[in-house]
Protein backbone atom coordinates (compact mmCIF):
# COMPACT_ATOMS: atom_id res chain seq x y z
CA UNK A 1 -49.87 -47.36 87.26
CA UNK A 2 -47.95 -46.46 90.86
CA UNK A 3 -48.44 -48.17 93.77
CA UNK A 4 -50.26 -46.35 96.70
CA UNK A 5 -47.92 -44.36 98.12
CA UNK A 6 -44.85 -45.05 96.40
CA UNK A 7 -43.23 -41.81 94.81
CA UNK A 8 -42.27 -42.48 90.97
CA UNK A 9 -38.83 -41.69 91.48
CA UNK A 10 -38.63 -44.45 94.22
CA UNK A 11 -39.93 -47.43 91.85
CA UNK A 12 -37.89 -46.85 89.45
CA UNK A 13 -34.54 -47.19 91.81
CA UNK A 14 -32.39 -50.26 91.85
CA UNK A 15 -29.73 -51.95 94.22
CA UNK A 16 -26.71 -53.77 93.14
CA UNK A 17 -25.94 -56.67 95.07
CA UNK A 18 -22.58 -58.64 93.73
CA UNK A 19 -19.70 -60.70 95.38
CA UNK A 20 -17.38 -63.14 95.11
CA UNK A 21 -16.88 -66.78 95.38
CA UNK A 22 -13.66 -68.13 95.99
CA UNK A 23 -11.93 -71.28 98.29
CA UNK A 24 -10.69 -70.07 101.35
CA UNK A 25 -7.69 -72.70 101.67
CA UNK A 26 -6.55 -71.17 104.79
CA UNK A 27 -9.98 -70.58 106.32
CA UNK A 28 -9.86 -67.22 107.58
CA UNK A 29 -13.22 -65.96 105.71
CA UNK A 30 -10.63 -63.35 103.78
CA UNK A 31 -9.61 -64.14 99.91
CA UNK A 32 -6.51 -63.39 100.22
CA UNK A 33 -2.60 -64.86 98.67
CA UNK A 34 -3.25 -68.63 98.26
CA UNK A 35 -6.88 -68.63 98.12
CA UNK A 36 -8.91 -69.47 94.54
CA UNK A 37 -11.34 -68.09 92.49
CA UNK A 38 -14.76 -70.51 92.05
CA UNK A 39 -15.15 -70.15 88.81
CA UNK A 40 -18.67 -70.95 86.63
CA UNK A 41 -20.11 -71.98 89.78
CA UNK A 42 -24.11 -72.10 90.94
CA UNK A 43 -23.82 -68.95 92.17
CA UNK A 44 -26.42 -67.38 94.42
CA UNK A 45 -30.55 -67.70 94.02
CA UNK A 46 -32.67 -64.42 95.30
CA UNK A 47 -35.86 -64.43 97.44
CA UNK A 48 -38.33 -61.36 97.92
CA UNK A 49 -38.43 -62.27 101.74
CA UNK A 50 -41.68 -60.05 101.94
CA UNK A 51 -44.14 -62.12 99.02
CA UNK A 52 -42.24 -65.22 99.07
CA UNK A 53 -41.28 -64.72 95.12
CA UNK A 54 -38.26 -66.35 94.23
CA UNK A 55 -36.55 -63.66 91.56
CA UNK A 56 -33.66 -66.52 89.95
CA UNK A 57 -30.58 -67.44 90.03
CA UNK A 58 -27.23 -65.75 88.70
CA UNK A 59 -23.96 -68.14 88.21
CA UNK A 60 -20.62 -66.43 88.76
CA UNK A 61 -18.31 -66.09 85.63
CA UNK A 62 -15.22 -66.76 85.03
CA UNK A 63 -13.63 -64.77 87.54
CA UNK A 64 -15.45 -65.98 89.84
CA UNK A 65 -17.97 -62.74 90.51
CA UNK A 66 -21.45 -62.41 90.31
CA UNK A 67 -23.19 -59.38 90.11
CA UNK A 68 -27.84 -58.77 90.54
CA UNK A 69 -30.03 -55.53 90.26
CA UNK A 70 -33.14 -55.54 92.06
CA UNK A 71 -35.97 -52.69 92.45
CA UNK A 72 -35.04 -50.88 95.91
CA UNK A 73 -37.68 -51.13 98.61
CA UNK A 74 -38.30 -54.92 99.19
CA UNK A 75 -36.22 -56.65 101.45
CA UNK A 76 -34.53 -59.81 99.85
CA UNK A 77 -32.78 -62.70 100.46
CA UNK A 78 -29.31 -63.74 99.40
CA UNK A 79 -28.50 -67.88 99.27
CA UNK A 80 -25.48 -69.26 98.81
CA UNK A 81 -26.56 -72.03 95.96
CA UNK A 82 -22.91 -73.49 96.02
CA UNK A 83 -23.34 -75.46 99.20
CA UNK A 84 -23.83 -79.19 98.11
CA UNK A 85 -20.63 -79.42 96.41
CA UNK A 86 -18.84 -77.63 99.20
CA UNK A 87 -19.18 -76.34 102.77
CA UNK A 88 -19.20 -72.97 103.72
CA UNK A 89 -18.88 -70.30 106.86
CA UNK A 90 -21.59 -67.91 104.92
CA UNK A 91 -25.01 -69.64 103.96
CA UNK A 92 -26.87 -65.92 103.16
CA UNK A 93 -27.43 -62.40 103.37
CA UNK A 94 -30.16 -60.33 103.87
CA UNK A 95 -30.63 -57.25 102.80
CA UNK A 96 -32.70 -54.27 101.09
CA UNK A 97 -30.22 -51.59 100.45
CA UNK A 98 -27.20 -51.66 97.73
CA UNK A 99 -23.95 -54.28 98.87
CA UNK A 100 -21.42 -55.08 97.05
CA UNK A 101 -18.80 -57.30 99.13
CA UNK A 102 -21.52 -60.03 99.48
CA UNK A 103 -18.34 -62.65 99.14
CA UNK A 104 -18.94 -66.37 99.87
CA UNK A 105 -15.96 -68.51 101.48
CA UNK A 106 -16.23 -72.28 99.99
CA UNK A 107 -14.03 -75.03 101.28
CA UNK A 108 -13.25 -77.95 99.44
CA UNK A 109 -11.25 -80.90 100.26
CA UNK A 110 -7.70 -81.66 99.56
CA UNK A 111 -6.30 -84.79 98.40
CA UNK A 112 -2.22 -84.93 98.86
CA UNK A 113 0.63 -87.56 99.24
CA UNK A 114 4.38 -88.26 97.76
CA UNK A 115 5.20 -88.88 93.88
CA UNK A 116 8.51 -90.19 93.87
CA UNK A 117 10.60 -93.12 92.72
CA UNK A 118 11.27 -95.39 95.94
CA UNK A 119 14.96 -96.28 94.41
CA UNK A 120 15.79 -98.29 98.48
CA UNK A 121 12.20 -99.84 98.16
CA UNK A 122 11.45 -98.08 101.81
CA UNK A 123 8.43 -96.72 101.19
CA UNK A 124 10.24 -93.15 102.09
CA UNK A 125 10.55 -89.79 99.88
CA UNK A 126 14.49 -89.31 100.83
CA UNK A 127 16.52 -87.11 99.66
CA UNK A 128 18.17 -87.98 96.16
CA UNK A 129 15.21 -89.64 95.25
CA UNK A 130 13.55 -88.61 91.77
CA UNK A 131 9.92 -86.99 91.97
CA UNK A 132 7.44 -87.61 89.57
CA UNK A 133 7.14 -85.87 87.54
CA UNK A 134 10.89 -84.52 87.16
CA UNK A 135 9.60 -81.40 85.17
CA UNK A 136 6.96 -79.07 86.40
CA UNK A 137 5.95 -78.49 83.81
CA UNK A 138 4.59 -81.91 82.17
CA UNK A 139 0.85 -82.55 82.89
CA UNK A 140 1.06 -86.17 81.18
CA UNK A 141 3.28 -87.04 84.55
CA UNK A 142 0.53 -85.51 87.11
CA UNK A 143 -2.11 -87.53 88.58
CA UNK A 144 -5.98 -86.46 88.80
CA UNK A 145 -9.31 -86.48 89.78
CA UNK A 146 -12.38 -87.80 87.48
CA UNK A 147 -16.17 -88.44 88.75
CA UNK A 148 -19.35 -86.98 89.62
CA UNK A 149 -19.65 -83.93 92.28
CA UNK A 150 -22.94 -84.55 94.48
CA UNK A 151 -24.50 -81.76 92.46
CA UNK A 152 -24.35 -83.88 89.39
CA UNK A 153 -21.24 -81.71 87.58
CA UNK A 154 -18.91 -83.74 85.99
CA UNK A 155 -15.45 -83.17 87.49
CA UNK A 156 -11.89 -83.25 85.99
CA UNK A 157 -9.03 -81.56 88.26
CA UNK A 158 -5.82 -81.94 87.54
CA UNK A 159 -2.66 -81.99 90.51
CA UNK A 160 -0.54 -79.37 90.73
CA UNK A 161 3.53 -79.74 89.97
CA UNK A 162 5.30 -81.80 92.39
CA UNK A 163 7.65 -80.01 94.81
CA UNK A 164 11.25 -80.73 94.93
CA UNK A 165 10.06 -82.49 98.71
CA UNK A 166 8.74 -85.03 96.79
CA UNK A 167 4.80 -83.91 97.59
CA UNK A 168 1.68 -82.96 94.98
CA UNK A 169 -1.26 -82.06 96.11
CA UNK A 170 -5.28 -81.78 94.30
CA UNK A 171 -6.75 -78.30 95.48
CA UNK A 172 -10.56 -77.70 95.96
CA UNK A 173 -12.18 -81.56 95.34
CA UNK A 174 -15.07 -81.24 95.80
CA UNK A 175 -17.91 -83.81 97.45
CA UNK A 176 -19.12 -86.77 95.32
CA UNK A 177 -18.29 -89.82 93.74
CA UNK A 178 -15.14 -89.56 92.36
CA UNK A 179 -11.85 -91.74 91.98
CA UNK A 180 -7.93 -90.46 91.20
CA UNK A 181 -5.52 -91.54 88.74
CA UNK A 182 -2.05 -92.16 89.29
CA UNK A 183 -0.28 -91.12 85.78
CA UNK A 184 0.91 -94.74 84.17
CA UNK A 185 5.32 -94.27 83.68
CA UNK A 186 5.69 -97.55 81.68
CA UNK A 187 7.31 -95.61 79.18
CA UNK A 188 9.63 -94.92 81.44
CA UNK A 189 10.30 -98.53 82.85
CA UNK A 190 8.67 -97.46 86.04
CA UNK A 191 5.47 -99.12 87.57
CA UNK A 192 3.53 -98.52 91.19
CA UNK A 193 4.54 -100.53 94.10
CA UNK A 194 2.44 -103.41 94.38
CA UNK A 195 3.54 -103.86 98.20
CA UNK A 196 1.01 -101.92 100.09
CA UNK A 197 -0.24 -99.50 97.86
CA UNK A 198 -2.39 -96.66 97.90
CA UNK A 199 -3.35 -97.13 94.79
CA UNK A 200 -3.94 -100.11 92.78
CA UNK A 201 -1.44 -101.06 91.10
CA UNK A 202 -3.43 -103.14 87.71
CA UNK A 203 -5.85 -100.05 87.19
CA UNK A 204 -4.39 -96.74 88.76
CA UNK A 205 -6.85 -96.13 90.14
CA UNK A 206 -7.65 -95.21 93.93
CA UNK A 207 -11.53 -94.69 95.30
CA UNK A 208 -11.77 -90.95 97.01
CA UNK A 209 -13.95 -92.50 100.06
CA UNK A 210 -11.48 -91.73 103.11
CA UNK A 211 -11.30 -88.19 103.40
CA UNK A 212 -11.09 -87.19 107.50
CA UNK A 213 -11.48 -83.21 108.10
CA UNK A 214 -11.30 -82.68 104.56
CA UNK A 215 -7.94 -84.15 103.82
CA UNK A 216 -7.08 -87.32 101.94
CA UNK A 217 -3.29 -88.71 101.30
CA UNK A 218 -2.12 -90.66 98.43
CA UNK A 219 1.24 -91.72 97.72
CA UNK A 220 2.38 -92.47 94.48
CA UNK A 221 5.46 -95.04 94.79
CA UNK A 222 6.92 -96.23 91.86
CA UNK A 223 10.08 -98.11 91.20
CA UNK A 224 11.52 -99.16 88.61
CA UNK A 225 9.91 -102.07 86.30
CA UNK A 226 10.94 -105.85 86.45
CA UNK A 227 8.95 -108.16 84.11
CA UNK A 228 9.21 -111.88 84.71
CA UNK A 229 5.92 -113.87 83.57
CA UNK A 230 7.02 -117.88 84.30
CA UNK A 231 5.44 -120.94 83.63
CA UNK A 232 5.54 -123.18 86.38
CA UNK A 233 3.34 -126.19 85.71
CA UNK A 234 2.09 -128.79 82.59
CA UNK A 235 0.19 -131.37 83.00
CA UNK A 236 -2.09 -133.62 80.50
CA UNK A 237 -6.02 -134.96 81.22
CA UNK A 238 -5.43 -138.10 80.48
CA UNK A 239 -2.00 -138.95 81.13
CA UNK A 240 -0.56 -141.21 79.53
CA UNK A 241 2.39 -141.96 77.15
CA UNK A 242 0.99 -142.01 73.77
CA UNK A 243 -2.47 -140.27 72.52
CA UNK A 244 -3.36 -140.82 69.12
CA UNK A 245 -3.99 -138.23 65.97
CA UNK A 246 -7.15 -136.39 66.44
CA UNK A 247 -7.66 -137.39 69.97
CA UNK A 248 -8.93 -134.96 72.41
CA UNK A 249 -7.41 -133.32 76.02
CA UNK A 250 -7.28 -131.05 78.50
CA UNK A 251 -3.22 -129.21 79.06
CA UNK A 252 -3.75 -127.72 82.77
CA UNK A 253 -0.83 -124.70 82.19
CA UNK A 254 0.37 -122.94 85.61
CA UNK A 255 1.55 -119.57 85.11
CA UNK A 256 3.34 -117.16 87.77
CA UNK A 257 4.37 -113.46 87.67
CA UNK A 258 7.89 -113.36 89.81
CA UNK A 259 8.05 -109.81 88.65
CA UNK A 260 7.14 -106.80 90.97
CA UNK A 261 4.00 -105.63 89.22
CA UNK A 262 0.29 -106.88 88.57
CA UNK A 263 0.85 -108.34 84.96
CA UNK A 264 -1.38 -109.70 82.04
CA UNK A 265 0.28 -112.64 81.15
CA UNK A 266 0.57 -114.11 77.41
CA UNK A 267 0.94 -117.76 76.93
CA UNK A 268 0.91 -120.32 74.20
CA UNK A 269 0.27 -124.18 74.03
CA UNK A 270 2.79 -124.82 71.10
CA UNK A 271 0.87 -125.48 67.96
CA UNK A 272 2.81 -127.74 65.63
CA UNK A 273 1.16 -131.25 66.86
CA UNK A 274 -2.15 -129.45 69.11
CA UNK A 275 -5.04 -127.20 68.15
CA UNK A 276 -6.60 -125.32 70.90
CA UNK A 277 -10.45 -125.56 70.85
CA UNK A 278 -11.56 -124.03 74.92
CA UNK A 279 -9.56 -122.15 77.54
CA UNK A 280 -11.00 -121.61 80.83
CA UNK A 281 -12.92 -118.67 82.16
CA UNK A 282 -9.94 -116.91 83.48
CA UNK A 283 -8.35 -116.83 80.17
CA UNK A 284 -9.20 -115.96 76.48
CA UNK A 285 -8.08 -116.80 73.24
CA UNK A 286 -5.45 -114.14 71.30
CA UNK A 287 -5.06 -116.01 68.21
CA UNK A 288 -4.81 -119.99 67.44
CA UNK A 289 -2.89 -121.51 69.93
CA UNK A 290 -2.34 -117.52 71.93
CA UNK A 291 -3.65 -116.82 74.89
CA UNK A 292 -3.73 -114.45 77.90
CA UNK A 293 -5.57 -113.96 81.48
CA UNK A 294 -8.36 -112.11 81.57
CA UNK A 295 -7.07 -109.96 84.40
CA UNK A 296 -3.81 -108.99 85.73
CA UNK A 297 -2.01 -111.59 87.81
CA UNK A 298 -0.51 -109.94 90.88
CA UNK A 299 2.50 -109.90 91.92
CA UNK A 300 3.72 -113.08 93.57
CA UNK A 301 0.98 -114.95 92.44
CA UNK A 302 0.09 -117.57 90.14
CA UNK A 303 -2.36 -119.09 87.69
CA UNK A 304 -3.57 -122.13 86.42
CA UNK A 305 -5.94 -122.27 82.95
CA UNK A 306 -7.50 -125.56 81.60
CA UNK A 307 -6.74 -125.48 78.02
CA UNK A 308 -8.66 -128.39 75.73
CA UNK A 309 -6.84 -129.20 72.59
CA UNK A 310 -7.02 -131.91 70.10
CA UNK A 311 -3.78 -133.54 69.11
CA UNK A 312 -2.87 -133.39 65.36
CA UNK A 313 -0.31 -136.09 63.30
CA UNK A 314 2.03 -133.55 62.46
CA UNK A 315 5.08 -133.52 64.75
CA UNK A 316 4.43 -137.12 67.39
CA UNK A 317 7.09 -135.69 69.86
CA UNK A 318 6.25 -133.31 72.74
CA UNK A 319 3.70 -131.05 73.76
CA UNK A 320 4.84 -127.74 74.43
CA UNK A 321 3.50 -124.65 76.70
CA UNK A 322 5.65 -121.06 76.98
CA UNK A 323 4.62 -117.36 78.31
CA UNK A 324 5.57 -114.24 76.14
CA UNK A 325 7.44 -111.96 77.48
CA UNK A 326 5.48 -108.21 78.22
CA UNK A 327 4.32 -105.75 75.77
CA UNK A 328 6.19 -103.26 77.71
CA UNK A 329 9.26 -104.58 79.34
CA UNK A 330 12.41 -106.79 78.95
CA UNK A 331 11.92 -109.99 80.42
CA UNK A 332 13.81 -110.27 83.69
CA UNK A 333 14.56 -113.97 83.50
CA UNK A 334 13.83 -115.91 80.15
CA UNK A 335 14.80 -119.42 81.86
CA UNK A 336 11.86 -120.22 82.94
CA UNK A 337 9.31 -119.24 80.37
CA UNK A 338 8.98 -123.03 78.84
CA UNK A 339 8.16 -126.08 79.70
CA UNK A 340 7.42 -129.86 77.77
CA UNK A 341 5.97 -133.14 78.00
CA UNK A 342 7.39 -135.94 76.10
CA UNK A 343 4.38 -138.01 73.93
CA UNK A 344 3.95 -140.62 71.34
CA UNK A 345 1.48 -139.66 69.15
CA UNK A 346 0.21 -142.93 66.90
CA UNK A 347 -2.25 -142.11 63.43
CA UNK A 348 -5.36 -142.12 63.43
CA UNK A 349 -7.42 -145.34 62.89
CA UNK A 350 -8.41 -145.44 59.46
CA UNK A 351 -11.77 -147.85 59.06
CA UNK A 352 -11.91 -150.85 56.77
CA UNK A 353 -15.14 -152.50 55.31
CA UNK A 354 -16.71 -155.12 58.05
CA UNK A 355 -16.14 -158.98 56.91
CA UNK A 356 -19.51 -160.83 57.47
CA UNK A 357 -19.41 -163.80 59.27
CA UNK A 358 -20.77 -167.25 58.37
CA UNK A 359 -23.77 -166.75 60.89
CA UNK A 360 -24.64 -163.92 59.05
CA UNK A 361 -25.37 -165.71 55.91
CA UNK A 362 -29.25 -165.74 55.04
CA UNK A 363 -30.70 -169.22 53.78
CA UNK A 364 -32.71 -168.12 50.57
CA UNK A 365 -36.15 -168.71 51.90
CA UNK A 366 -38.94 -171.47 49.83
CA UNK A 367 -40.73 -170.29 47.66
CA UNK A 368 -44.23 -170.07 47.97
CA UNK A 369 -45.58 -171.61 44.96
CA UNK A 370 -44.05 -174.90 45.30
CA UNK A 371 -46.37 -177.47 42.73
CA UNK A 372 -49.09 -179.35 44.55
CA UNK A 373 -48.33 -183.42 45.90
CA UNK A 374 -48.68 -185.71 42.95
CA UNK A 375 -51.58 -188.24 43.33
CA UNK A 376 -50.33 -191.93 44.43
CA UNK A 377 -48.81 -194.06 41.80
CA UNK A 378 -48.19 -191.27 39.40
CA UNK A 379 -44.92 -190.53 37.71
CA UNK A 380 -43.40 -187.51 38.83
CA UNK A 381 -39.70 -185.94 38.08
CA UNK A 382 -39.18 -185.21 42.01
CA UNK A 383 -35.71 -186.68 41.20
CA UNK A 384 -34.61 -184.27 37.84
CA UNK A 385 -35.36 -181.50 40.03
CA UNK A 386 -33.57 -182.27 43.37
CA UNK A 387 -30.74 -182.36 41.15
CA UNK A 388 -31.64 -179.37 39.01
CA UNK A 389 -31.77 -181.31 35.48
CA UNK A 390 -34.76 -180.86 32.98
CA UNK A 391 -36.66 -184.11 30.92
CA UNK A 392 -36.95 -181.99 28.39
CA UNK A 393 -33.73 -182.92 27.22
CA UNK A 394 -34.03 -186.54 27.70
CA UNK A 395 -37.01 -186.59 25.70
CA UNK A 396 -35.24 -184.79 22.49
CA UNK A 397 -32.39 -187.64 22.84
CA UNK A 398 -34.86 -190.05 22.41
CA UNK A 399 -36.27 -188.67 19.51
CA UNK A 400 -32.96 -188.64 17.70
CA UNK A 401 -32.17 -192.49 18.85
CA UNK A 402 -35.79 -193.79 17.21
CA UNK A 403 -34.87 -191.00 14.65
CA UNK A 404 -31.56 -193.41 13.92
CA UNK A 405 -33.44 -196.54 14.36
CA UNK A 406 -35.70 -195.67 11.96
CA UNK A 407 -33.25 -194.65 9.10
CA UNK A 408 -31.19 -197.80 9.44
CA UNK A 409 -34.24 -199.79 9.07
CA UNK A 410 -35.35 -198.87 5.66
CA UNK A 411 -31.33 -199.21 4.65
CA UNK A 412 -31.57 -202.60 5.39
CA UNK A 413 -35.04 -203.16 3.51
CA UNK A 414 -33.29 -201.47 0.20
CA UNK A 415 -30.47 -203.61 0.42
CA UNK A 416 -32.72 -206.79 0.47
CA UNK A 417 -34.64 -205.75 -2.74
């Protein structure tokens, strides 16, 4: 069914509305040389400004285009829907007939600085110096961008090759939360310059929270590497000059990184007369009597880490601490990576069976069924049994003496006859 009014031919007509998104780097409202493409973006929403419908949205492609029909008659409304990533001169159009240049300008912001090897340590891209990275074409050398945009899009942007002036720059960033990454060059033997950096030097890492009109700089300084993890204290809880086998304490190890870069250090309490049983919080345990910081000691600084140990009877001489030398690089100075204190170590008390003592001996208790008093004048054998002998055998010796007596006597009477 028609509308009132409305010819057939005239409902059935469309308008093509498309345009362009693209970063106007030089801000001139034009995409022209220099200028990028916005590619998979938000696009534009439409609005039928005369009911109110909203009629969707339509995301450019990969070139950066997008492209709506509409039925011809309404008048409609054209939003930019790219706007909370990025700012930009154009925010709409309206419009009821066919247009096809309905571009939209977005600006980003720009994050720039100096990648370079600072071989005089003066903070300076001069001429001579190396860039990083030498080739343009390595991406493994290049620093970039990793976060959240404020429109929830997870972002990734890589920096462009460095120019032979030393300078890279990240095109296009756009708002958010999001952090850059300065490309780690151990393999190289280089590290960042701890001294002032723009970006930290233990996680390569630098917040994006500083950008004025747009622009944020970050230099990249890195020199080359010098390791040199020392240990610069020992001490024993308790001291004293001999501890015996199985005794517990406490080694208080001091370590220092003289190098010129934030460093984990590795240390060891020397295991042939200790076994380690705690370190402290700021340390953890490697392996037996190996051990590192939890977090990378700056340069400069130093460290100390409570270590409890138990001493064992196998080598009563010293007790020994040392720091490793880096995963990564040679170890500028290995002088001072050790350090000893001299102990007596006695064995272990070995426990013997107790001797009792004379007060200790019990006095066999009465017993309780001692006989009853013997009436007065009656013969009792209180005597025999204070000295522990029996009558019974005085009474069997006197049988055998009237026994005797009695055979002699009728001898003698034969011998009369």
């Amino acid at each position: 069914m028609l509308s009132a009014g409305v010819p057939a031919l005239a409902q059935d007509e469309k308008i093509t509305v498309e345009g362009l998104f693209f970063f106007d780097r030089n801000g001139n409202n034009v995409y022209d040389a220099g200028d990028a493409v916005r590619k998979n973006g938000r696009g534009v929403s439409v609005r039928n400004v005369d009911t109110g419908q909203m009629l969707g949205d339509f995301r450019t492609g990969a070139d950066g285009r997008y492209r709506v029909e509409l039925p011809k008659g309404p008048n409609y409304e054209i939003r930019n829907s790219d706007i909370f990533d990025y700012t930009s001169t154009k925010v709409g159009y309206n419009i009821s007939e066919s247009l096809t240049t309905a571009d939209f300008p977005l600006r980003g912001s720009r994050v720039f600085g100096y990648s370079f090897v600072d071989a005089n340590g003066d903070k300076v891209f001069n001429p001579g110096e190396q860039k990083q990275p030498v080739s343009d074409g390595s991406h493994s050398g290049r620093a970039w961008i990793t976060g959240t945009s404020a429109d929830g899009v997870e972002v990734n942007l890589l920096a462009g090759p460095t120019a032979a002036d030393g300078t890279y720059s990240i095109e296009d960033v756009p708002s958010g939360d999001l952090t850059l990454h300065a490309p780690n060059l151990a393999y190289r033997g280089l590290v960042l310059d701890a001294d002032t950096p723009d970006v930290d030097p233990a996680t390569l890492t630098r917040k994006l929270d500083a950008f004025q009109d747009r622009q944020m700089r970050v230099d990249l300084r890195y020199l080359v590497a010098k390791s040199d993890p020392a240990l610069v204290g020992l001490t024993l809880v308790p001291a004293k000059p001999s501890y015996r086998s199985g005794e517990k304490a406490k080694a208080v190890i001091e370590v220092a990184n003289k190098g010129n870069f934030p460093e984990k250090i590795k240390f060891i309490l020397d295991g042939h007369n200790t076994t380690v049983d705690s370190v402290g919080d700021n340390a953890v345990r490697v392996e037996g009597n190996i051990m590192s910081l939890k977090e990378p000691l700056a340069a400069g600084a130093t460290a100390k880490v409570d270590v409890g140990f138990t001493f064992t009877w196998d080598s009563p001489d010293s007790v020994r601490a040392l720091v490793q030398r880096s995963d990564s690089f040679n170890d500028a100075d290995a002088k001072n990576n050790e350090m000893s204190i001299d102990v007596t170590i006695d064995p272990p008390v070995v426990d013997t069976p107790a001797t009792p003592s004379s007060e200790g001996t019990a006095t066999p208790t009465p017993s309780s069924s001692a006989p009853a008093p013997a009436p007065g004048g009656a013969v009792t054998n209180e005597k025999l049994a204070s000295t522990g002998a029996s009558p019974l055998g005085f009474l069997a010796l006197g049988g055998l003496l009237l026994a005797a007596g009695a055979g002699a006597y009728f001898v003698a009477r034969r011998r009369r006859s």
